[in-house]
C-alpha atoms as a PDB file:
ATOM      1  CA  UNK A   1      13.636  -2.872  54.855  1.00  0.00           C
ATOM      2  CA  UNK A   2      17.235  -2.173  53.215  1.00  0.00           C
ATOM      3  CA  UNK A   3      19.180   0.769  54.320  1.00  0.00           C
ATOM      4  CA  UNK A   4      20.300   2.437  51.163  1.00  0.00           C
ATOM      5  CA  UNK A   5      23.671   3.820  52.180  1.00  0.00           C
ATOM      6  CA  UNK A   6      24.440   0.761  53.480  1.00  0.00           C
ATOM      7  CA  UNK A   7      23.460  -1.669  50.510  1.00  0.00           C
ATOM      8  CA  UNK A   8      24.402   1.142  47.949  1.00  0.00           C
ATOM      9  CA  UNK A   9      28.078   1.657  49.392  1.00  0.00           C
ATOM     10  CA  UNK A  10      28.471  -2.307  49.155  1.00  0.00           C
ATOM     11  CA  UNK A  11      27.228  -2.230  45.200  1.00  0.00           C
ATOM     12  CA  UNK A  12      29.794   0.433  45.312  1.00  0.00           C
ATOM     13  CA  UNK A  13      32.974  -1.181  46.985  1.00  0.00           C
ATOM     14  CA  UNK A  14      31.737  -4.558  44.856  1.00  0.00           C
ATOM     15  CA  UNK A  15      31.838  -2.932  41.735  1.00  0.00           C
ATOM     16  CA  UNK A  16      35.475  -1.393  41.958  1.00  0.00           C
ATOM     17  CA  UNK A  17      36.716  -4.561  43.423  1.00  0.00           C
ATOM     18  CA  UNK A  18      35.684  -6.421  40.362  1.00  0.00           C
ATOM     19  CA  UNK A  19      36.634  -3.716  38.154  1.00  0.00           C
ATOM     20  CA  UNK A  20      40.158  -3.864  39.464  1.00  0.00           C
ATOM     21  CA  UNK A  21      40.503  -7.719  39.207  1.00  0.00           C
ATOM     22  CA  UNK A  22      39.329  -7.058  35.305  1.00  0.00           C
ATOM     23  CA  UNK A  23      41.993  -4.999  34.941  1.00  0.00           C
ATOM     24  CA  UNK A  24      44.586  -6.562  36.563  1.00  0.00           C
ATOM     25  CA  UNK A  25      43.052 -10.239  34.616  1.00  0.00           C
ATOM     26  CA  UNK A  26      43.919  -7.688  31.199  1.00  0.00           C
ATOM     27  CA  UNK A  27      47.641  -8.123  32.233  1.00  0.00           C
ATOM     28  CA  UNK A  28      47.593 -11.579  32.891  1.00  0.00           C
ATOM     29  CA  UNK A  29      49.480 -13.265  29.797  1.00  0.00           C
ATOM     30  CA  UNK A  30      46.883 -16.612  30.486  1.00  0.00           C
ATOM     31  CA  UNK A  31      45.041 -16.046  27.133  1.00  0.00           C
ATOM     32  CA  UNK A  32      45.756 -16.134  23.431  1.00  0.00           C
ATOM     33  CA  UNK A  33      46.917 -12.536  21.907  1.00  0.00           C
ATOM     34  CA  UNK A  34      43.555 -12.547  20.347  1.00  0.00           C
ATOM     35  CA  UNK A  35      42.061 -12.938  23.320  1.00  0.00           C
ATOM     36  CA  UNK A  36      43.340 -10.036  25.213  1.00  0.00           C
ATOM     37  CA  UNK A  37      42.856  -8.156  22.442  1.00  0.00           C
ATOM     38  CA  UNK A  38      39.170  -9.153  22.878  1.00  0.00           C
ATOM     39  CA  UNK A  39      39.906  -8.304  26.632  1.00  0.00           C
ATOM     40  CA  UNK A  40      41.248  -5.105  26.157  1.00  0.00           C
ATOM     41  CA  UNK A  41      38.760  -3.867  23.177  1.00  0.00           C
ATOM     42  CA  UNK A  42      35.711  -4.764  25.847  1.00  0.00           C
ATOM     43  CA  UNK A  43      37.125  -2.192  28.588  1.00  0.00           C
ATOM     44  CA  UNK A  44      37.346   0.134  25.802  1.00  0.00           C
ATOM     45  CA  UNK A  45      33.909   0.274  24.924  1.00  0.00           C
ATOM     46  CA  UNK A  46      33.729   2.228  27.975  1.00  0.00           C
ATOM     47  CA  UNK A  47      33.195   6.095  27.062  1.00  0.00           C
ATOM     48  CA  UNK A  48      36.496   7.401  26.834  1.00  0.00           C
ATOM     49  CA  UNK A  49      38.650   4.423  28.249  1.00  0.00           C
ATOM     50  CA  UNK A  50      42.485   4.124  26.183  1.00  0.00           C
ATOM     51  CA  UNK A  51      43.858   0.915  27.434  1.00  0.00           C
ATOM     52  CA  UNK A  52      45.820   1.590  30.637  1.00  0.00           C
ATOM     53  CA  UNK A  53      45.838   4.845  31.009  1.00  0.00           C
ATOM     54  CA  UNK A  54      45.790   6.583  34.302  1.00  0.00           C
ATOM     55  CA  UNK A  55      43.231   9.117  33.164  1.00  0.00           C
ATOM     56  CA  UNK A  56      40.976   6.750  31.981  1.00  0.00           C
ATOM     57  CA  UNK A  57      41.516   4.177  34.253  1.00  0.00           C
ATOM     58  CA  UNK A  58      40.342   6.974  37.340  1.00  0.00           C
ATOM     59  CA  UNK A  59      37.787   7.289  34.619  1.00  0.00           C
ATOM     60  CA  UNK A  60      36.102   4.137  34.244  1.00  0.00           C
ATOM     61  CA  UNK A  61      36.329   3.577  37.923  1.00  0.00           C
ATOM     62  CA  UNK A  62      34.101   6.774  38.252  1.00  0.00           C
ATOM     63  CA  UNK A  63      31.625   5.412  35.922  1.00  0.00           C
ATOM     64  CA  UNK A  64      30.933   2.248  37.699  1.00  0.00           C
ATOM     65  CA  UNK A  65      30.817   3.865  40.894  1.00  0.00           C
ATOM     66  CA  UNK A  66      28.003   5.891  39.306  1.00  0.00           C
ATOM     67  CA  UNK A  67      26.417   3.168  37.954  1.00  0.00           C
ATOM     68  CA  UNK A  68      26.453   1.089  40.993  1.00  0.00           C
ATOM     69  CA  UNK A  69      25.035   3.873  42.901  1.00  0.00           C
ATOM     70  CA  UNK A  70      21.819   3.970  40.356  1.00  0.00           C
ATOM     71  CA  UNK A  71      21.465   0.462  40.032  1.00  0.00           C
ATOM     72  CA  UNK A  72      21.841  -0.103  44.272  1.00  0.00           C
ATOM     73  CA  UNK A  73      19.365   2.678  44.939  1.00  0.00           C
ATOM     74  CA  UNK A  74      17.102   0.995  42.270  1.00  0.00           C
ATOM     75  CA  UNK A  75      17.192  -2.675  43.976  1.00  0.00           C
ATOM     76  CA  UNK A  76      16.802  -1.145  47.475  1.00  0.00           C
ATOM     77  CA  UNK A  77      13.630   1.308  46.340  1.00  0.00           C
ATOM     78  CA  UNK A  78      12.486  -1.996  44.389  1.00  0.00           C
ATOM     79  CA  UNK A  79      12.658  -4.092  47.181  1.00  0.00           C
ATOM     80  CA  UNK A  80      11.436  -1.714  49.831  1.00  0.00           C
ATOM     81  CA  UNK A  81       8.772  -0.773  48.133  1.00  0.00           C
ATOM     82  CA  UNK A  82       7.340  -4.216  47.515  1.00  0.00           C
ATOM     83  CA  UNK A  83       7.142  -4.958  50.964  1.00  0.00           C
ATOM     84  CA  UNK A  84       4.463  -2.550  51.779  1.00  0.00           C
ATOM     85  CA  UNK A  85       1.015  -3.606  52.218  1.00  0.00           C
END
């Protein structure tokens, strides 16, 4: 059985890690303009993400925390539950 504050908190602290490396990848000059124009236009298909921004930045890291939670509860009541005869 899978704890879920356990595996939740790691879809958690996963999530934001990867978020931040997205961001930080957005800065990175190692693509064509069009490219991180590409980059940056993806992050802001996020609900109310403007490139940068502190605001939305805090923003979008809320999101995927909430999203992680929903999606690591969901795997851990998925798997949990399957294993009960």
């Amino acid at each position: 059985m899978l704890a879920y504050k356990s595996y939740v908190s790691k879809c958690v602290l996963g999530a934001e890690v990867i978020y931040v490396f997205c961001l930080v990848g957005g800065l990175l000059p190692w693509r064509s303009l069009r490219g991180i124009e590409l980059h940056h236009a993806l992050f802001e298909t996020l609900p109310g993400f403007t490139w940068l921004t502190l605001g939305s930045v805090i923003w979008g890291a809320v999101m995927l925390a909430v999203f992680a939670i929903v999606f690591g509860a969901y795997m851990v009541w998925m798997h949990n539950s399957s294993l009960v005869k």
